[in-house]
Protein backbone atom coordinates (compact mmCIF):
# COMPACT_ATOMS: atom_id res chain seq x y z
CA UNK A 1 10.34 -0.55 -13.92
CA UNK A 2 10.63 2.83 -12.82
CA UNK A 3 9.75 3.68 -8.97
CA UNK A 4 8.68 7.33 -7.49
CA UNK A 5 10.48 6.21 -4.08
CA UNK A 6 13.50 5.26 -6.08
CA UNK A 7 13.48 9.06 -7.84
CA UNK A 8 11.65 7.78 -10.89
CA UNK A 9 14.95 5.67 -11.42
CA UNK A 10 15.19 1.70 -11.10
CA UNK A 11 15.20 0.30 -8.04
CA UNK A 12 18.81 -1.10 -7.13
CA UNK A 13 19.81 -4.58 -7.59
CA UNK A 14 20.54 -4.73 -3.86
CA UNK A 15 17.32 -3.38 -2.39
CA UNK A 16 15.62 -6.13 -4.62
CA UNK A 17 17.88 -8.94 -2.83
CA UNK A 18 16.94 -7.63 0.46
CA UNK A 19 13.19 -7.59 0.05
CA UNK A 20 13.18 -10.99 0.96
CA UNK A 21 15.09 -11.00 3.76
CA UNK A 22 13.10 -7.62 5.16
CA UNK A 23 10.17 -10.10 5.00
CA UNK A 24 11.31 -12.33 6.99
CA UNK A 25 11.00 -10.14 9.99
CA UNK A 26 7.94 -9.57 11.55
CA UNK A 27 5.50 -6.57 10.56
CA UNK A 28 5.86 -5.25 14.50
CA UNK A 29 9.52 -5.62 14.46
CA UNK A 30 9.62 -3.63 11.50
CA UNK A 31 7.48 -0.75 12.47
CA UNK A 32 10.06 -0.14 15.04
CA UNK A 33 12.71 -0.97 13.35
CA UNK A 34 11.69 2.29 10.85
CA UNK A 35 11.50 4.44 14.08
CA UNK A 36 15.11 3.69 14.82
CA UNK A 37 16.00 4.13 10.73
CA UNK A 38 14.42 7.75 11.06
CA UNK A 39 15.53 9.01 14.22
CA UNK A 40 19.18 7.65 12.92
CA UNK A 41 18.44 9.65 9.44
CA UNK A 42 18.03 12.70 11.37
CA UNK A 43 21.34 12.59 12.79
CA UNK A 44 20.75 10.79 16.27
CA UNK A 45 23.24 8.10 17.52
CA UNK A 46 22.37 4.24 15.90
CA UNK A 47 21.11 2.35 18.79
CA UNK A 48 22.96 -0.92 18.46
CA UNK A 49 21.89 -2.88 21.41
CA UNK A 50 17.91 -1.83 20.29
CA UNK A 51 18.74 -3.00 16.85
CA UNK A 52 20.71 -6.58 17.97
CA UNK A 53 17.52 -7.15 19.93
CA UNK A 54 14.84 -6.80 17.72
CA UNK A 55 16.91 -8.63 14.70
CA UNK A 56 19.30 -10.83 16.56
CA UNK A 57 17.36 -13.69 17.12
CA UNK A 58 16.32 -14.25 13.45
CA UNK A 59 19.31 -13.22 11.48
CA UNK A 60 22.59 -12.99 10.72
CA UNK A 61 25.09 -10.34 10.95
CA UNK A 62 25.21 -9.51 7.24
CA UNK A 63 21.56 -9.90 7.09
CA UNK A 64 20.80 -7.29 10.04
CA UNK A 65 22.62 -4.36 8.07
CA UNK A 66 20.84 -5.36 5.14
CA UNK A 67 17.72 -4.90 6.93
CA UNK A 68 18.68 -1.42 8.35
CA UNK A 69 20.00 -0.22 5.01
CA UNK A 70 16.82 -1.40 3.00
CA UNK A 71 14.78 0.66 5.36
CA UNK A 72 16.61 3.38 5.66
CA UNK A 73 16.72 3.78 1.55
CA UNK A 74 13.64 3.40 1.71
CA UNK A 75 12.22 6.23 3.90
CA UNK A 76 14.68 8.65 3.26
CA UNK A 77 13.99 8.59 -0.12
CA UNK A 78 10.36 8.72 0.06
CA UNK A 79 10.80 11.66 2.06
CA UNK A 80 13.17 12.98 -0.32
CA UNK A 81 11.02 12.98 -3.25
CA UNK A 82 8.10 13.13 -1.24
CA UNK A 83 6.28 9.97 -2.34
CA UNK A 84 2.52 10.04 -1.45
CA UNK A 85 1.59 7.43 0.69
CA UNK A 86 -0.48 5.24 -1.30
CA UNK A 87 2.02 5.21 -4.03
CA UNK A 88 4.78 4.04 -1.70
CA UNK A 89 2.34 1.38 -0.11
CA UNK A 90 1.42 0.22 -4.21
CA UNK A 91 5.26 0.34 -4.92
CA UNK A 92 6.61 -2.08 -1.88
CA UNK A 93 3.90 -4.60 -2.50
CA UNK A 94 5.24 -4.75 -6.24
CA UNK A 95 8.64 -5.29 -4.65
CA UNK A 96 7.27 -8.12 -2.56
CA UNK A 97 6.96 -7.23 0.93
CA UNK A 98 3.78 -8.10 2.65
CA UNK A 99 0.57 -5.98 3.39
CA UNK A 100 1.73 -5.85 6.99
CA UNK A 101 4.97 -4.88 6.35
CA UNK A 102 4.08 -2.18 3.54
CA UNK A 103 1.31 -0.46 6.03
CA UNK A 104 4.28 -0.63 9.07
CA UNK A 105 6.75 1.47 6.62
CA UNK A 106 3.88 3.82 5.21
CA UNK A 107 3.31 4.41 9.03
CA UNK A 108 6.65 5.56 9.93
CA UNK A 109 6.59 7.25 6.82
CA UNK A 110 3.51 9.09 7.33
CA UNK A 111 4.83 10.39 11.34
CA UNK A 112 8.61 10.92 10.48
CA UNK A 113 8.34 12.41 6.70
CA UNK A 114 7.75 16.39 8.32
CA UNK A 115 11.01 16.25 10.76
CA UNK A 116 13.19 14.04 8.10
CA UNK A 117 12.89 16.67 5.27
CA UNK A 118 13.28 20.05 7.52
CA UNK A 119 17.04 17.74 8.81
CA UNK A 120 17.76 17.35 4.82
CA UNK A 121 16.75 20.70 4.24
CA UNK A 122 18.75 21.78 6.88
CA UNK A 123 21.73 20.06 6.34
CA UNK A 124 21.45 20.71 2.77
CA UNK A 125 24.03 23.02 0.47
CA UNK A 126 23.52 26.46 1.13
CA UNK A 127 25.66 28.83 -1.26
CA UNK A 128 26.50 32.66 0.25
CA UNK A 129 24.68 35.26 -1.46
CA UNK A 130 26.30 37.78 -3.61
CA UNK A 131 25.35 41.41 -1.79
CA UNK A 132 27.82 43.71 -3.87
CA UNK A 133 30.55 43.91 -6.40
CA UNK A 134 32.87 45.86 -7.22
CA UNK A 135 35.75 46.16 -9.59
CA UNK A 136 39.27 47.88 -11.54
CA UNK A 137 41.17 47.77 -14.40
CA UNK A 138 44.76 48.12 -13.57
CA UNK A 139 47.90 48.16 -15.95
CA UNK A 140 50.33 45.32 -15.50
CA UNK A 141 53.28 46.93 -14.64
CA UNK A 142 55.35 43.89 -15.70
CA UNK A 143 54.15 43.56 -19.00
CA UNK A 144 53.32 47.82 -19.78
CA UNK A 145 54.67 47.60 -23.48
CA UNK A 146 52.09 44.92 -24.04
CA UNK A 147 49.41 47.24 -23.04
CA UNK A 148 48.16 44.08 -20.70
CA UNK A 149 45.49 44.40 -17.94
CA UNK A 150 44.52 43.13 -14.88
CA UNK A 151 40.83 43.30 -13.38
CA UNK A 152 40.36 43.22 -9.68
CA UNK A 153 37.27 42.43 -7.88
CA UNK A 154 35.94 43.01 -4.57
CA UNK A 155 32.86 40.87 -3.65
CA UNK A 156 30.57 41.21 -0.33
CA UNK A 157 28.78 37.98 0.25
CA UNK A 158 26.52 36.89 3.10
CA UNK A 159 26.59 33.27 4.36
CA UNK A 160 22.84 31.34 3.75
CA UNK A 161 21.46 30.55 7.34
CA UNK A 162 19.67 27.62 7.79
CA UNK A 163 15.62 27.83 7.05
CA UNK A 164 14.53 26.92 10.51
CA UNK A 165 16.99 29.52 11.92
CA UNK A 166 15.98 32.28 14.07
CA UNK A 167 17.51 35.01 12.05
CA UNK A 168 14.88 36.87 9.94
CA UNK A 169 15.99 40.65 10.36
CA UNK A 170 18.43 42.47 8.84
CA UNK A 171 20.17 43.02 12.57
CA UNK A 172 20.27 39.19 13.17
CA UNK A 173 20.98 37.82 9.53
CA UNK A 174 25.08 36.76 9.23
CA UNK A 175 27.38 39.76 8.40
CA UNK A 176 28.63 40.75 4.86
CA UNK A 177 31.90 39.28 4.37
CA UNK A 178 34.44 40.97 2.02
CA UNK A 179 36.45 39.15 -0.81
CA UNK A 180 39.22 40.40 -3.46
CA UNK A 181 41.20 38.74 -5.65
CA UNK A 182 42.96 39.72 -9.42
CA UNK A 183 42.61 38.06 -12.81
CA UNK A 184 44.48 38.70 -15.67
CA UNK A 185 43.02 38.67 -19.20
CA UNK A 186 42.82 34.72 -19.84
CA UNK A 187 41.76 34.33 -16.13
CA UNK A 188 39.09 36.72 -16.55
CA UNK A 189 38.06 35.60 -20.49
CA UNK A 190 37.74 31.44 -18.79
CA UNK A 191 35.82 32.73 -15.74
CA UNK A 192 33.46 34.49 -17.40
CA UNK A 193 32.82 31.48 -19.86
CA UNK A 194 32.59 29.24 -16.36
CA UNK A 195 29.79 31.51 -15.32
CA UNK A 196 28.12 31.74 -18.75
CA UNK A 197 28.35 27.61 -18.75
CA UNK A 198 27.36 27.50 -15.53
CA UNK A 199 24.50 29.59 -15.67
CA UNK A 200 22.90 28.26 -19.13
CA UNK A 201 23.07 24.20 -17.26
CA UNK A 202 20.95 25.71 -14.85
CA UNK A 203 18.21 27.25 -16.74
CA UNK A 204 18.52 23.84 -18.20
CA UNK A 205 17.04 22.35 -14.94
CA UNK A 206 14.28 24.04 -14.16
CA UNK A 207 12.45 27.83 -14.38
CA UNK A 208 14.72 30.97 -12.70
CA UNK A 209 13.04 31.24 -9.24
C-alpha cells in the first residue's frame, strides 16, 4: 500500500514494527514528544534529559530511539511532501496508531510544517549560477603536426544564496566568481555528451521552469 507521507512509496518495514510500540505511549506524551522531533529537525540540539523523562519510565532503551525515529520520519516527511492534514490523520490510523495519537501528530504537524520546510529549503542544494562564458581555440603546441586543439573556457558564476536571505539587489547578491580550465578534443567531445545526458534526464523530470 502506497502512502503520501511515505512519498507515494511503501511504508518501511521498520516504521510498521514501531507503530506498536509508539502506541504504547500516551497521546500527551506524544504531542510533546513531536515538539522535541521538530525543533531537533530544524537543527536545534536533541534534548536528552526531556526525552529520558517523558519515555523513560515506560520503555526501554532500544525502544525510546525507536519512538524518536518513528516520529521524526514521520513529520519530516509529511512536511517534505507536504501531506494535507486529513490525509496524514487517514494514513496513521491505517498504520494502527490511535485517534489520540493520530490528532497529537497532525497537531504538531499542522504548527511546525511552515518553519520545518523554509530549514529544508534552506539547507537544501543550491547550485551557482552560470553569469558568463567565455572561450578559445588554441593549437597544441606538443602535438602541431597533428593539427590538435585545445579549447579553453572561462566561466563567471555566482553562488545561490539562501531564499530567506537578505540579499535581493544586485549590490548585496554574492560576487561573480571567475573559473578557467582547458580541454582537449576527447575532454571536450565527453563533456559535452555529460551535459547533453545531463540535460535530457532532467527534462525527463519535470517541465523547464
Amino acid at each position: 500500500m502506497r502512502f503520501q507521507f511515505a512519498g507515494g512509496a511503501d511504508v518501511p518495514d521498520w516504521l510498521l514494527s514501531q507503530t506498536f510500540v509508539v502506541a504504547k505511549v500516551s497521546a500527551v506524551k506524544i504531542k510533546l514528544l513531536a515538539k522535541l522531533v521538530l525543533a531537533q529537525a530544524r537543527g536545534q540540539p536533541a534534548d536528552e534529559s526531556k526525552l529520558a523523562k517523558l519515555l523513560g519510565d515506560k520503555l526501554e532503551k532500544d525502544e525510546q530511539k525507536g519512538v524518536v525515529a518513528a516520529l521524526h520520519f514521520i513529520l519530516t516527511s509529511s512536511a517534505r511532501y507536504d501531506v494535507a492534514e486529513d490525509a496524514l490523520a487517514l494514513e496513521l490510523q491505517q498504520l494502527g496508531l490511535p485517534k489520540e495519537h493520530t490528532e497529537a501528530l497532525v497537531a504538531a504537524l499542522h504548527d511546525g510544517r511552515a518553519p520545518l520546510q523554509e530549514h529544508f529549503a534552506d539547507a537544501s542544494l543550491r547550485l551557482a549560477r552560470l553569469e558568463s562564458l567565455r572561450w578559445r581555440v588554441h593549437a597544441d603546441p606538443s602535438d602541431a603536426a597533428a593539427g590538435a586543439h585545445a579549447v579553453e573556457l572561462r566561466l563567471g558564476v555566482r553562488d545561490q544564496p539562501p531564499p530567506t536571505s537578505s540579499a535581493t539587489s544586485a549590490t548585496s547578491a554574492p560576487p561573480v566568481r571567475p573559473l578557467g580550465f582547458r580541454l582537449d578534443a576527447d575532454a571536450l567531445t565527453l563533456l559535452q555528451a555529460e551535459l547533453r545526458s545531463a540535460r535530457e534526464a532532467i527534462e525527463a523530470v519535470g517541465p523547464r521552469q
